[in-house]
Protein backbone atom coordinates (compact mmCIF):
# COMPACT_ATOMS: atom_id res chain seq x y z
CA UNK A 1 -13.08 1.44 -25.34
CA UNK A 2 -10.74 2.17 -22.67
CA UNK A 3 -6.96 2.38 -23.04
CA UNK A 4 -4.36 0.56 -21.02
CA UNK A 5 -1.99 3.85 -20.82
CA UNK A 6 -4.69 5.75 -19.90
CA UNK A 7 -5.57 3.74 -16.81
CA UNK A 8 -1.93 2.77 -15.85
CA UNK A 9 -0.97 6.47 -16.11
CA UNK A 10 -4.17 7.39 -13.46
CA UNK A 11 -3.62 4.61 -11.55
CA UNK A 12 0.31 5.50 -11.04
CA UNK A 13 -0.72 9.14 -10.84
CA UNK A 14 -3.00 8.86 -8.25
CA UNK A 15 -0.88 6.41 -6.32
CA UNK A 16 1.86 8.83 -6.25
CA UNK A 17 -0.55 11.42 -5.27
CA UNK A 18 -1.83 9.55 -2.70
CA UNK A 19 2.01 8.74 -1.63
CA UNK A 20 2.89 12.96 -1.49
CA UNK A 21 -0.31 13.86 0.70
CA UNK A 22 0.40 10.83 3.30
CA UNK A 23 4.16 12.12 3.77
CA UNK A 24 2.67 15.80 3.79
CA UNK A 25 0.73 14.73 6.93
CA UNK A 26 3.29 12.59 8.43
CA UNK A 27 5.71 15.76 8.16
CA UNK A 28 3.05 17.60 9.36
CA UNK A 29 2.47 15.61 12.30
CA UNK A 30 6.35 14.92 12.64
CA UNK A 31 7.11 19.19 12.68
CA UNK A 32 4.09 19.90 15.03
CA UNK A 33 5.31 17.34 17.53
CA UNK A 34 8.85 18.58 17.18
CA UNK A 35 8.03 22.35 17.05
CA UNK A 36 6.22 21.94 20.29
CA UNK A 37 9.89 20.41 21.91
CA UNK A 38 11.64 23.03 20.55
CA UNK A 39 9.37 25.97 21.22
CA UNK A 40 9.21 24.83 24.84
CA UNK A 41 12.66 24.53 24.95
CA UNK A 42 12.97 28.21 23.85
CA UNK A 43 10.49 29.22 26.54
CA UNK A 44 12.15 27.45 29.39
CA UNK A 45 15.75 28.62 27.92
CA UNK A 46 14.24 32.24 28.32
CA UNK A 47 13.00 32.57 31.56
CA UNK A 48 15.75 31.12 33.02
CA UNK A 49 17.77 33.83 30.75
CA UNK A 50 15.43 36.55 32.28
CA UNK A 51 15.64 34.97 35.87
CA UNK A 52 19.61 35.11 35.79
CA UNK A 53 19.30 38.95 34.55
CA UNK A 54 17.45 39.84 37.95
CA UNK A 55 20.09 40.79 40.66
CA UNK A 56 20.37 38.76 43.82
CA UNK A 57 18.03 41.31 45.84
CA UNK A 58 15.16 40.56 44.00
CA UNK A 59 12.58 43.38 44.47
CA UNK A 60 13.61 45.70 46.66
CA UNK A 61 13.32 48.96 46.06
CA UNK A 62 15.87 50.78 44.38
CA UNK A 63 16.31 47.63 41.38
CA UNK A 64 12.07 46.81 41.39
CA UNK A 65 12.53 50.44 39.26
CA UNK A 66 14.82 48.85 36.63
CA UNK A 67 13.42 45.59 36.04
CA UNK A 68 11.43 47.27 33.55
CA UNK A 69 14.36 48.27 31.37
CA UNK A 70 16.02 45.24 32.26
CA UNK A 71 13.31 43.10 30.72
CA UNK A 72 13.15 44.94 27.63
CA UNK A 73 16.71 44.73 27.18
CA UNK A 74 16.99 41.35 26.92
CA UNK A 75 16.62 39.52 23.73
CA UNK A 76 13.69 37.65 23.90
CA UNK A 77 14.04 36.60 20.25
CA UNK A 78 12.83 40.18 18.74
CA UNK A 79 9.81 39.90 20.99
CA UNK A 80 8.42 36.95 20.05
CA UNK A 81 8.04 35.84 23.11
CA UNK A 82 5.88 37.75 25.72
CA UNK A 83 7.50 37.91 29.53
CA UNK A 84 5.89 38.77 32.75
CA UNK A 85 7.57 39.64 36.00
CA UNK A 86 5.34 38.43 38.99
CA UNK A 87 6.18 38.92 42.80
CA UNK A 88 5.20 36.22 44.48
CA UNK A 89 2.82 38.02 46.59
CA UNK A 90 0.90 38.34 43.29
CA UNK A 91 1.91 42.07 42.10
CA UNK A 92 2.75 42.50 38.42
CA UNK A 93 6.80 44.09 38.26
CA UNK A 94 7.27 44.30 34.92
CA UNK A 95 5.96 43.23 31.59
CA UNK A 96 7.74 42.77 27.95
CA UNK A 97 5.57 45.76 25.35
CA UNK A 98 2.51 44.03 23.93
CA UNK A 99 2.00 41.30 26.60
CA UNK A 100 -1.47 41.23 28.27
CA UNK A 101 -1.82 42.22 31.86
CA UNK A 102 -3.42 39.29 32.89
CA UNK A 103 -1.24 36.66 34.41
CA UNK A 104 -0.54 34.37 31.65
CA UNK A 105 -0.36 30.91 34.09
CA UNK A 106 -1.85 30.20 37.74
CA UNK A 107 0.67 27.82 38.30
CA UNK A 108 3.84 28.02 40.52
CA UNK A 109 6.15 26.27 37.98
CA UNK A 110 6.79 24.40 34.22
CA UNK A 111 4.26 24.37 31.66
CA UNK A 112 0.83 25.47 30.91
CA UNK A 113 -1.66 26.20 28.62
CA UNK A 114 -4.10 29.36 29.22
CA UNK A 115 -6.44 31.23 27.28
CA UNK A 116 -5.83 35.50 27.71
CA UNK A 117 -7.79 37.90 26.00
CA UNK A 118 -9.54 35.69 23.98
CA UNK A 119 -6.37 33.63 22.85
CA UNK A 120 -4.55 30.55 23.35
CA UNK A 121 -1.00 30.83 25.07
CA UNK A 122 1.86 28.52 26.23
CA UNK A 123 3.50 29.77 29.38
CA UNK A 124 6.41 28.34 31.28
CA UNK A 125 6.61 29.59 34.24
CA UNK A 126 9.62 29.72 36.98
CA UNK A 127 9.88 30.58 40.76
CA UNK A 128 12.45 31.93 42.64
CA UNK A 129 12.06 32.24 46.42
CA UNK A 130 15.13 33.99 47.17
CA UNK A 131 14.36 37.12 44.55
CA UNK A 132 11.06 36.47 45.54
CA UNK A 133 9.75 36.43 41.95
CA UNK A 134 8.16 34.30 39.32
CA UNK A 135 8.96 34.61 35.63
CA UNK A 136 6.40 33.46 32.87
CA UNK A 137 7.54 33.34 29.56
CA UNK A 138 5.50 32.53 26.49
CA UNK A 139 3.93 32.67 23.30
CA UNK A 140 0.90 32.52 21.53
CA UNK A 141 -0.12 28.79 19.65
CA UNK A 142 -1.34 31.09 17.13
CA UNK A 143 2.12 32.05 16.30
CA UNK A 144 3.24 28.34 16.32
CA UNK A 145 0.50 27.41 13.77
CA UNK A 146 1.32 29.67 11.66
CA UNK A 147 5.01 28.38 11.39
CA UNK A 148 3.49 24.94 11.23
CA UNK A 149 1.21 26.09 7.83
CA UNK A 150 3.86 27.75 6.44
CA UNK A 151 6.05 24.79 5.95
CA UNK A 152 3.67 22.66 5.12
CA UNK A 153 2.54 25.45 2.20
CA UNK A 154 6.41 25.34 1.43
CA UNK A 155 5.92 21.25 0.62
CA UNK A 156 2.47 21.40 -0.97
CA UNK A 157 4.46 23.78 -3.26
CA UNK A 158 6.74 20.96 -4.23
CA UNK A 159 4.36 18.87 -4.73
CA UNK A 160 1.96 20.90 -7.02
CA UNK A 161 5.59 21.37 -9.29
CA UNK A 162 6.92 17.54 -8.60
CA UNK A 163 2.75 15.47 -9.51
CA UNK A 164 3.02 17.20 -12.86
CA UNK A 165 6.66 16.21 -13.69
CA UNK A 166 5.94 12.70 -12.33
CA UNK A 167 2.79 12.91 -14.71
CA UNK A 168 4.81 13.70 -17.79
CA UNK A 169 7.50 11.33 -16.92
CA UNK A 170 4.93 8.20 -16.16
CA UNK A 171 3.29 8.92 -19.37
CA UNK A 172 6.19 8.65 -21.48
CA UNK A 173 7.71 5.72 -19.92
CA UNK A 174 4.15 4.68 -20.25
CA UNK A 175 4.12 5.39 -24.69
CA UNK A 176 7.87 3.59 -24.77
CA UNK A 177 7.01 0.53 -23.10
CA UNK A 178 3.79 -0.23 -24.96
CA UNK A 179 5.62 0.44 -28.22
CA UNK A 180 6.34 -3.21 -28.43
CA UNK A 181 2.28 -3.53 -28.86
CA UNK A 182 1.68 -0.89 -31.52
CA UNK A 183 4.72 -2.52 -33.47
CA UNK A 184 2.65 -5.77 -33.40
CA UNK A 185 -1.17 -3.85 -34.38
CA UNK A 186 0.68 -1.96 -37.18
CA UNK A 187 2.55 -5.21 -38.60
CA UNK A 188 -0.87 -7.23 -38.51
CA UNK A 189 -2.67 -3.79 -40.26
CA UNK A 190 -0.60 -3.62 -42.98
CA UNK A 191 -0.16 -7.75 -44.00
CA UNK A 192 -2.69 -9.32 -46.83
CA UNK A 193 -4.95 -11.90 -45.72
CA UNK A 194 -2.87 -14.50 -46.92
CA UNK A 195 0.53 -13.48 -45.17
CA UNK A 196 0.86 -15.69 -41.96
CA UNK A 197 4.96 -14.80 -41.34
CA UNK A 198 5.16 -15.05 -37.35
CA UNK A 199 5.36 -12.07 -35.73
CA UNK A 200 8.85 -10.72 -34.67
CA UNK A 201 9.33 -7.93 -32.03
CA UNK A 202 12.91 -6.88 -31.37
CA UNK A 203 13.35 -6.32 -27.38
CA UNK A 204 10.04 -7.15 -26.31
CA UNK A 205 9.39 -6.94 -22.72
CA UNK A 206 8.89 -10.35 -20.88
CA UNK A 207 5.06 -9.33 -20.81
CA UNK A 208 4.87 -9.10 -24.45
CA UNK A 209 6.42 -12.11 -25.29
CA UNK A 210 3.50 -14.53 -24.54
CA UNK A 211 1.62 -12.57 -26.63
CA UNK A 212 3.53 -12.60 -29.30
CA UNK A 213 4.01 -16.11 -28.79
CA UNK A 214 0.20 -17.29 -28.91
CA UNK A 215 -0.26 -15.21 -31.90
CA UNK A 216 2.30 -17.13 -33.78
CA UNK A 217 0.75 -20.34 -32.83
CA UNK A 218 -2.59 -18.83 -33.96
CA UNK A 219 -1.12 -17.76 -37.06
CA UNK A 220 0.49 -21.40 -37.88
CA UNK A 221 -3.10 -22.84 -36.93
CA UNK A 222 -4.71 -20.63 -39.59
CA UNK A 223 -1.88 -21.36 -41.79
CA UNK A 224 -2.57 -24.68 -41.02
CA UNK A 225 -6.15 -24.73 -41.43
CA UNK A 226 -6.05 -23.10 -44.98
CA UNK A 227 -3.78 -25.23 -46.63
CA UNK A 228 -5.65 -28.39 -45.29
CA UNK A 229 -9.08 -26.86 -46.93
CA UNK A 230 -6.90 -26.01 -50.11
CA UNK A 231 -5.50 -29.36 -49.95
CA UNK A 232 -9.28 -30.91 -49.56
CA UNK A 233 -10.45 -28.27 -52.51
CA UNK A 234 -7.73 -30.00 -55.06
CA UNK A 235 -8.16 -33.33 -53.72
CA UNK A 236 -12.15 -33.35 -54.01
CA UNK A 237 -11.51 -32.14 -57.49
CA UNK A 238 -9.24 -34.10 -58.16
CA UNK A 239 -11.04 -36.96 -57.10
CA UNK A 240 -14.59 -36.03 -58.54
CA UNK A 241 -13.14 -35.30 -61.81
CA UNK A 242 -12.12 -39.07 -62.69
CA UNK A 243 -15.47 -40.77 -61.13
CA UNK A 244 -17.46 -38.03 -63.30
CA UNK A 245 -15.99 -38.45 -66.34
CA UNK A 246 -16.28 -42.34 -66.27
CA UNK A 247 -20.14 -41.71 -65.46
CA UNK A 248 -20.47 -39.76 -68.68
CA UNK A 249 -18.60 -42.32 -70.51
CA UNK A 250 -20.64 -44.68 -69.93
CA UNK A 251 -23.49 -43.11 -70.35
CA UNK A 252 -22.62 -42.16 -73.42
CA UNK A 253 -22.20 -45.53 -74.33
CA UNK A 254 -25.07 -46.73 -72.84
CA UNK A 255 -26.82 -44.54 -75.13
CA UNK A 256 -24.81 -45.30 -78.19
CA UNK A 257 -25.06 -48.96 -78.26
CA UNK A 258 -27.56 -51.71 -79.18
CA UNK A 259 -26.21 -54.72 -77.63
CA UNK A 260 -28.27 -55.37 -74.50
CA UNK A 261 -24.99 -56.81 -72.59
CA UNK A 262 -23.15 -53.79 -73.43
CA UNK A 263 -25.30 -51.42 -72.03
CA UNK A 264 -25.86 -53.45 -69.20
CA UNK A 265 -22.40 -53.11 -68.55
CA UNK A 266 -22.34 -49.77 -68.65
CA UNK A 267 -24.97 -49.27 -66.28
CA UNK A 268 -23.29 -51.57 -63.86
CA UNK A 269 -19.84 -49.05 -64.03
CA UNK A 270 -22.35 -45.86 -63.91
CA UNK A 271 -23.38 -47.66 -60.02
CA UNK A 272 -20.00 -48.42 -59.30
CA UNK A 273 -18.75 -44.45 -60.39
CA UNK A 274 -21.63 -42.99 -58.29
CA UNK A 275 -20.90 -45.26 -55.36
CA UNK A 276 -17.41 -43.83 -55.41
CA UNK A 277 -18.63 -40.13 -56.08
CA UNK A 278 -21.01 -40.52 -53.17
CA UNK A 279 -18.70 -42.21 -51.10
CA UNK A 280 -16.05 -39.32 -51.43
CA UNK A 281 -18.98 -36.54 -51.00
CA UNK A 282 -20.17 -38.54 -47.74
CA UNK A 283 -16.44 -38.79 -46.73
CA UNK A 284 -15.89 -34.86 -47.25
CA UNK A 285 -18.82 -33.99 -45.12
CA UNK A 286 -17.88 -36.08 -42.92
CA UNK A 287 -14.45 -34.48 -42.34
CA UNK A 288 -15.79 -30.81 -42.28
CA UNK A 289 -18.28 -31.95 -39.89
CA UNK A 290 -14.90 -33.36 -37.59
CA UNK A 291 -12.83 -30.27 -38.42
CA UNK A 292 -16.09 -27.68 -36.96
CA UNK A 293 -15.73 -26.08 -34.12
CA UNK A 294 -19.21 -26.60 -33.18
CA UNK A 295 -18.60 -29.78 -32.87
CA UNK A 296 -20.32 -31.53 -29.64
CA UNK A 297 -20.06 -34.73 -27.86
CA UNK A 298 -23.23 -35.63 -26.26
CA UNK A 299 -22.89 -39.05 -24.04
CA UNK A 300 -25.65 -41.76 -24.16
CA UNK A 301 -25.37 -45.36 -23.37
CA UNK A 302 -25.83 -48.31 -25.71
CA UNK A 303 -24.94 -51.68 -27.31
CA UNK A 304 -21.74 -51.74 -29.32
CA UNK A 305 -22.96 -55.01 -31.00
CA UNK A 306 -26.33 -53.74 -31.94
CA UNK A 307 -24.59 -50.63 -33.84
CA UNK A 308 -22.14 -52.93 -35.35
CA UNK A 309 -25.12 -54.82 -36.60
CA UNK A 310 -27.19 -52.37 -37.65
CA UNK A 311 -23.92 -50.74 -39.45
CA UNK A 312 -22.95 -53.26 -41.36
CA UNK A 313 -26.62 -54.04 -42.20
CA UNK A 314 -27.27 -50.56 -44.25
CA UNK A 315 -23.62 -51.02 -46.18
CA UNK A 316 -24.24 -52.11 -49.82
CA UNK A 317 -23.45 -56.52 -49.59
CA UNK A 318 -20.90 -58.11 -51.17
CA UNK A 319 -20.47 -61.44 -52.08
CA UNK A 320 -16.81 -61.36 -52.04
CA UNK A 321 -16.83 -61.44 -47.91
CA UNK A 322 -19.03 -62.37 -44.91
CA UNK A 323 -18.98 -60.53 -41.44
CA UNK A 324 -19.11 -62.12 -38.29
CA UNK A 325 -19.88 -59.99 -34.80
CA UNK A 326 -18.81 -61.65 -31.86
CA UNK A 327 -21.25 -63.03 -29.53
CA UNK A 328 -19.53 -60.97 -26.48
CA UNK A 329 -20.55 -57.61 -27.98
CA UNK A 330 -23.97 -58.34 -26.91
CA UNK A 331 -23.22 -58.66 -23.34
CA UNK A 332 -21.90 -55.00 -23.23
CA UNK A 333 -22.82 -51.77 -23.28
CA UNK A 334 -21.16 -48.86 -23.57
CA UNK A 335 -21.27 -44.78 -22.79
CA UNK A 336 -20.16 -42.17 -25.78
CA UNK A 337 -20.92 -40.16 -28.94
CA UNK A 338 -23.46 -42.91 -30.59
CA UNK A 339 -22.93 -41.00 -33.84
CA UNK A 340 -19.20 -40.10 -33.74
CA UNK A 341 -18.97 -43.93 -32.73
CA UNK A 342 -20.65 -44.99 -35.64
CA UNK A 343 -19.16 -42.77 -37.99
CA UNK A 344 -15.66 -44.32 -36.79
CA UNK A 345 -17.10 -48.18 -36.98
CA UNK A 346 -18.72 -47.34 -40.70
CA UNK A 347 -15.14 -45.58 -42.36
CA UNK A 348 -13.34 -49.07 -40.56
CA UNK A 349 -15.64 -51.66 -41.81
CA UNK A 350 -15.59 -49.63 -45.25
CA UNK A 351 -11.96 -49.88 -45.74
CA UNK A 352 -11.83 -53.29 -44.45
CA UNK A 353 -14.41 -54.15 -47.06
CA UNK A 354 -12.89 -52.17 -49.91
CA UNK A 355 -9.65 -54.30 -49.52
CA UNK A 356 -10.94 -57.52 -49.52
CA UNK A 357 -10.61 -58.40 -53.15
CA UNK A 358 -10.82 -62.40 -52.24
CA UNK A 359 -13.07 -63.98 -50.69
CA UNK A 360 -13.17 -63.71 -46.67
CA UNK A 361 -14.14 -62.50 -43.45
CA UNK A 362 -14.64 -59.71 -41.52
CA UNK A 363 -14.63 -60.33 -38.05
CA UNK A 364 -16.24 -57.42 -35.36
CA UNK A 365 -15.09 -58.75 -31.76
CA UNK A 366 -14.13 -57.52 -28.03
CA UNK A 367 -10.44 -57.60 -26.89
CA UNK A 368 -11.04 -58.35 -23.12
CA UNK A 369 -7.81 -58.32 -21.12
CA UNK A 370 -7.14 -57.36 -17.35
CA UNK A 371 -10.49 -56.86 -17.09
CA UNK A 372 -10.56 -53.74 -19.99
CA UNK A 373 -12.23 -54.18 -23.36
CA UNK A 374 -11.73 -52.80 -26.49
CA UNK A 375 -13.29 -53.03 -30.18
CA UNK A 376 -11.49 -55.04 -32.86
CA UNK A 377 -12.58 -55.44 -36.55
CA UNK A 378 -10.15 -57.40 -38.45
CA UNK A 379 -9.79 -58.61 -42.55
CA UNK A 380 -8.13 -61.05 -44.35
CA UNK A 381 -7.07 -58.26 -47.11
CA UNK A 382 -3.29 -57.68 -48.08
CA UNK A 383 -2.74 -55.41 -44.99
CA UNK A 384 -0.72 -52.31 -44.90
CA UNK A 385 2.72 -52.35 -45.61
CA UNK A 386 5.06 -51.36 -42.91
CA UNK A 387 6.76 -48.34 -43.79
CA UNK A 388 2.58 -46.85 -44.68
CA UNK A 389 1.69 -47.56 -40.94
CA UNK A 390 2.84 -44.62 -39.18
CA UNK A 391 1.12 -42.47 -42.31
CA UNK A 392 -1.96 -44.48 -43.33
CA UNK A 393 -3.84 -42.09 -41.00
CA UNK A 394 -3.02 -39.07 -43.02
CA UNK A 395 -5.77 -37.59 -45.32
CA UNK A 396 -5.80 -38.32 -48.54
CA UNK A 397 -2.68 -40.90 -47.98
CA UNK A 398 -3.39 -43.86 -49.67
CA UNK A 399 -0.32 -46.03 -49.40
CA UNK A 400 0.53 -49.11 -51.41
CA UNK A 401 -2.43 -51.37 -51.49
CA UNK A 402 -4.72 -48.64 -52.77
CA UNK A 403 -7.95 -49.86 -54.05
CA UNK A 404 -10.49 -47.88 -57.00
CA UNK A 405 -12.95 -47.07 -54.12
CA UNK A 406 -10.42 -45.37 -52.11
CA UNK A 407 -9.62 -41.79 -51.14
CA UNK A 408 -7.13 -41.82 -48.37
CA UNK A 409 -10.00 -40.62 -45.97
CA UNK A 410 -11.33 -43.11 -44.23
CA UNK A 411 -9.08 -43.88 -41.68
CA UNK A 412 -8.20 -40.29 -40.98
CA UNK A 413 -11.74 -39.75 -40.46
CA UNK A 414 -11.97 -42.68 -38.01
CA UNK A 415 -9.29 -41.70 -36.02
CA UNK A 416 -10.17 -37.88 -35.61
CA UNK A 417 -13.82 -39.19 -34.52
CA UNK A 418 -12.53 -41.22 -31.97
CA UNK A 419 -10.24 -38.90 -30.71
CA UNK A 420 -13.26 -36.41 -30.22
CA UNK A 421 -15.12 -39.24 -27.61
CA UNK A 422 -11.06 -39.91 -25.98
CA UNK A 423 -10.30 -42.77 -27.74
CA UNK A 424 -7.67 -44.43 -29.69
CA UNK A 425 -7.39 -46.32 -33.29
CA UNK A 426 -4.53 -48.59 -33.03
CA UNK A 427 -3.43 -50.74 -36.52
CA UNK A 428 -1.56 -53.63 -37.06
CA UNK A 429 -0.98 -56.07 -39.50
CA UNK A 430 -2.18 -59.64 -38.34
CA UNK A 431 0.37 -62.24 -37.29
CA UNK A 432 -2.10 -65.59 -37.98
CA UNK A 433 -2.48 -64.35 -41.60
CA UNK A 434 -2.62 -61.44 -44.15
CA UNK A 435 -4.78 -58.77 -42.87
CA UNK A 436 -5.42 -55.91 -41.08
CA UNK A 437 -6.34 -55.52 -37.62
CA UNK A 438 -8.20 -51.93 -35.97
CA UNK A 439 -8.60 -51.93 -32.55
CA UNK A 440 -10.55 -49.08 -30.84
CA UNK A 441 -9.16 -48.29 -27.17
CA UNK A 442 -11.39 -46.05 -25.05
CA UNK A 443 -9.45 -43.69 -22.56
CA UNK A 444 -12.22 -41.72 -21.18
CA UNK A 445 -14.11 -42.79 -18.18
CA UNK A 446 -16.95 -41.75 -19.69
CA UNK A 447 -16.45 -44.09 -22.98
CA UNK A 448 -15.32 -47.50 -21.58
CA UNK A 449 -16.64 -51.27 -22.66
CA UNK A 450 -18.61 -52.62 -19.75
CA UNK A 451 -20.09 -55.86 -19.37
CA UNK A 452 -23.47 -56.23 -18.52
CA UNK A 453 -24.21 -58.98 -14.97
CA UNK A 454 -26.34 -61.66 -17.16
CA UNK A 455 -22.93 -61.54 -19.45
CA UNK A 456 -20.71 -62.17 -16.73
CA UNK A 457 -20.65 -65.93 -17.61
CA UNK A 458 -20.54 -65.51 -21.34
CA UNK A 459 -17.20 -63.04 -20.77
CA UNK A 460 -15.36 -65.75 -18.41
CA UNK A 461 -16.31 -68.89 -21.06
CA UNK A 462 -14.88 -66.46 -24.30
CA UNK A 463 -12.00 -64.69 -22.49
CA UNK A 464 -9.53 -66.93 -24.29
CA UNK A 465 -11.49 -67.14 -27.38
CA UNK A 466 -12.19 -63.50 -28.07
CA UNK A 467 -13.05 -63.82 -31.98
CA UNK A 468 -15.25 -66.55 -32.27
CA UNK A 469 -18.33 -65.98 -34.56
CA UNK A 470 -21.59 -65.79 -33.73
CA UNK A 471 -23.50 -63.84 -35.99
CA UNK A 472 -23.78 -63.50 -39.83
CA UNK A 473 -25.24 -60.16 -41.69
């Protein structure tokens, strides 16, 4: 696994590397190309020096003698510099010790570049017709490299003792600024599995912060999370106890008795506790199933009356209340989760059938307006009271006009499966009468109402009208 100071510190350390060598060349380039101006200087500021030292008669014969002397007396820079005396007929006066014999340049005057004896010189060379001589001054680019290499060995010196200062200093800003992040690994090692405090980092760099930030949502999710399956643990328990120990009740009288009617009755409240007990179980799994993460939404198209029907078909009947499906529904179809859909239109038609205790009916219709539809189901029960609406979809809220059968589930459930497809459960009381009214609004393209063509008249003749019966189950 590899570490994030160990790669910052050999990125930064070969970046600075990389920084040192390209300034060692550029000084190296910069000092070669200035050495050469100022090494040609020296060789043009010499001869001129030697050419002045000659006296006015040149070569004749009593001073040709002493040019000798007179060249080696003057300071050519302790003899770094090699000096030849030429006539200009092409005779060789005088020479500085340990210059070659050869001429060092062919040309009359200024600079050259000649190879003698097997090395490389630079010659300047001046001409004076009245002494009738020609001075060449110069020096070997042998000598000049050397100077050259010899500061550039005096900078690769400071940089072999500056890359492993900047080392140590990049790796300890390096361990101090990534502090912040073994603060946070320590503080999550040493907390139980049940501490969920957020996470507090005192000075933490602006790069840390998000961090720290997303953790502490993820921690209040998890927080979350567990005390919604604790709460679902008590509730179910809770819930399963009371249904359970009616069952054995009755069975217990059931067994106990001899009167035909009595047992009878029994029997009838051992259905009606296992209805509920089953109920809650089918109502648990079907929250779990909502609150996976694996959960998937697979689109297919279909009729929205034709699941209604076949809904409320497989529901236990009552006699208490009839259900009508409007006519419209079968003149649509519509594209979504057919089994998150149905799971949403089963917990709706269950609560508006568990509150029903007189006799009525519940209507399944299409709300058609501006061209947009949306599913309605509504009862003729006691409605919800207005202070519960804003928390009826709460699990395990039950509100006023709680009923035996109920667990406070149902409409949670609805509304988190709709919300999965992009749509949204809306609830209102009714305005005609008492009752509740669910309407199902679809906010995704991909899960809108649509009217088949051959229902395009039907949807014009019923806009107005958009509850009317037309089917019993």
């Amino acid at each position: 696994m590899s570490s994030i100071r160990t790669r910052l510190f050999v990125i930064l350390v070969a970046a600075t590397s990389v920084i040192w060598l390209s300034a060692v060349c550029w000084i190296y380039v910069g000092t070669r190309n200035q050495m050469e101006d100022v090494l040609n200087s020296r060789l043009q500021e010499a001869a001129k020096m030697v050419l002045s030292l000659v006296p006015q008669s040149g070569v004749a014969a009593p001073q040709r003698d002493k040019l000798p002397e007179l060249l080696n007396e003057a300071p050519l820079y302790e003899h770094q510099l090699s000096c030849q005396i030429w006539s200009i007929d092409g005779r060789l006066i005088a020479k500085t010790s340990g210059t070659p014999s050869a001429q060092l340049s062919e040309i009359k005057e200024g600079f050259s570049s000649r190879t003698v004896d097997g090395q490389l010189w630079r010659v300047y060379t001046i001409e004076d017709s009245v002494k009738g001589i020609r001075i060449l001054v110069g020096d070997r680019l042998e000598l000049r490299n050397h100077l050259i290499l010899e500061l550039i060995k005096t900078v690769m010196s400071a940089l072999l003792l500056v890359i492993p200062l900047l080392a140590a200093l990049i790796w300890t800003s390096l361990d101090r600024e990534l502090k912040p992040l073994r603060v946070i690994a320590a503080d999550l090692t040493a907390r139980g599995g049940d501490d969920m405090r957020p996470i507090g980092v005192k000075n933490a760099p602006l790069e840390v912060a998000p961090l720290v930030a997303s953790l502490n949502s993820l921690l209040t999710k998890v927080q979350m999370a567990r005390k919604r399956e604790r709460d679902v643990t008590a509730f179910a328990a809770h819930e399963l106890r009371t249904p359970l120990a009616g069952l054995r009740a009755q069975a217990q009288i059931a067994l106990a008795t001899d009167n035909e009617a009595t047992r009878k009755g029994a029997l009838r409240q051992m259905l009606v506790a296992v209805d509920r007990t089953a109920r809650l179980v089918r109502q648990l799994l079907a929250m779990a199933k909502l609150d996976s993460s694996s959960l998937s939404v697979r689109n297919v198209q279909f009729n929205p009356g034709v699941l209604i029907r076949d809904i409320v078909t497989q529901l236990p009947s009552s006699d208490l209340h009839a259900v009508d499906i409007d006519q419209n529904l079968a003149g649509m179809s519509i594209e979504t989760d057919r089994d998150l859909l149905t799971l949403a239109i089963r917990n709706l038609h269950e609560n508006a059938a568990n509150h029903m205790q007189k006799p009525g009916t519940i209507r399944w219709f299409a709300n058609i307006s501006s061209g947009n539809a949306s599913l309605c189901v509504e009862d003729q029960g006691p409605g919800i009271a207005s202070e519960d609406l804003p928390l009826v979809m709460n699990r395990f809220f039950r509100g006023r006009n709680k009923t035996e059968l109920g667990s406070g589930l149902g409409l949670s459930i609805a509304a988190t499966a709709l919300n999965a497809i992009g749509a949204k459960l809306t609830l209102t009381n009714r305005d005609d009468r008492a009752g509740l009214r669910a309407e199902i609004r679809f906010q995704h393209a991909a899960a809108t109402l649509r009217f088949d063509r051959e229902a395009n008249d039907d949807r014009s003749e019923n806009r107005d009208q958009p509850c009317r019966s037309s089917a019993t189950a």
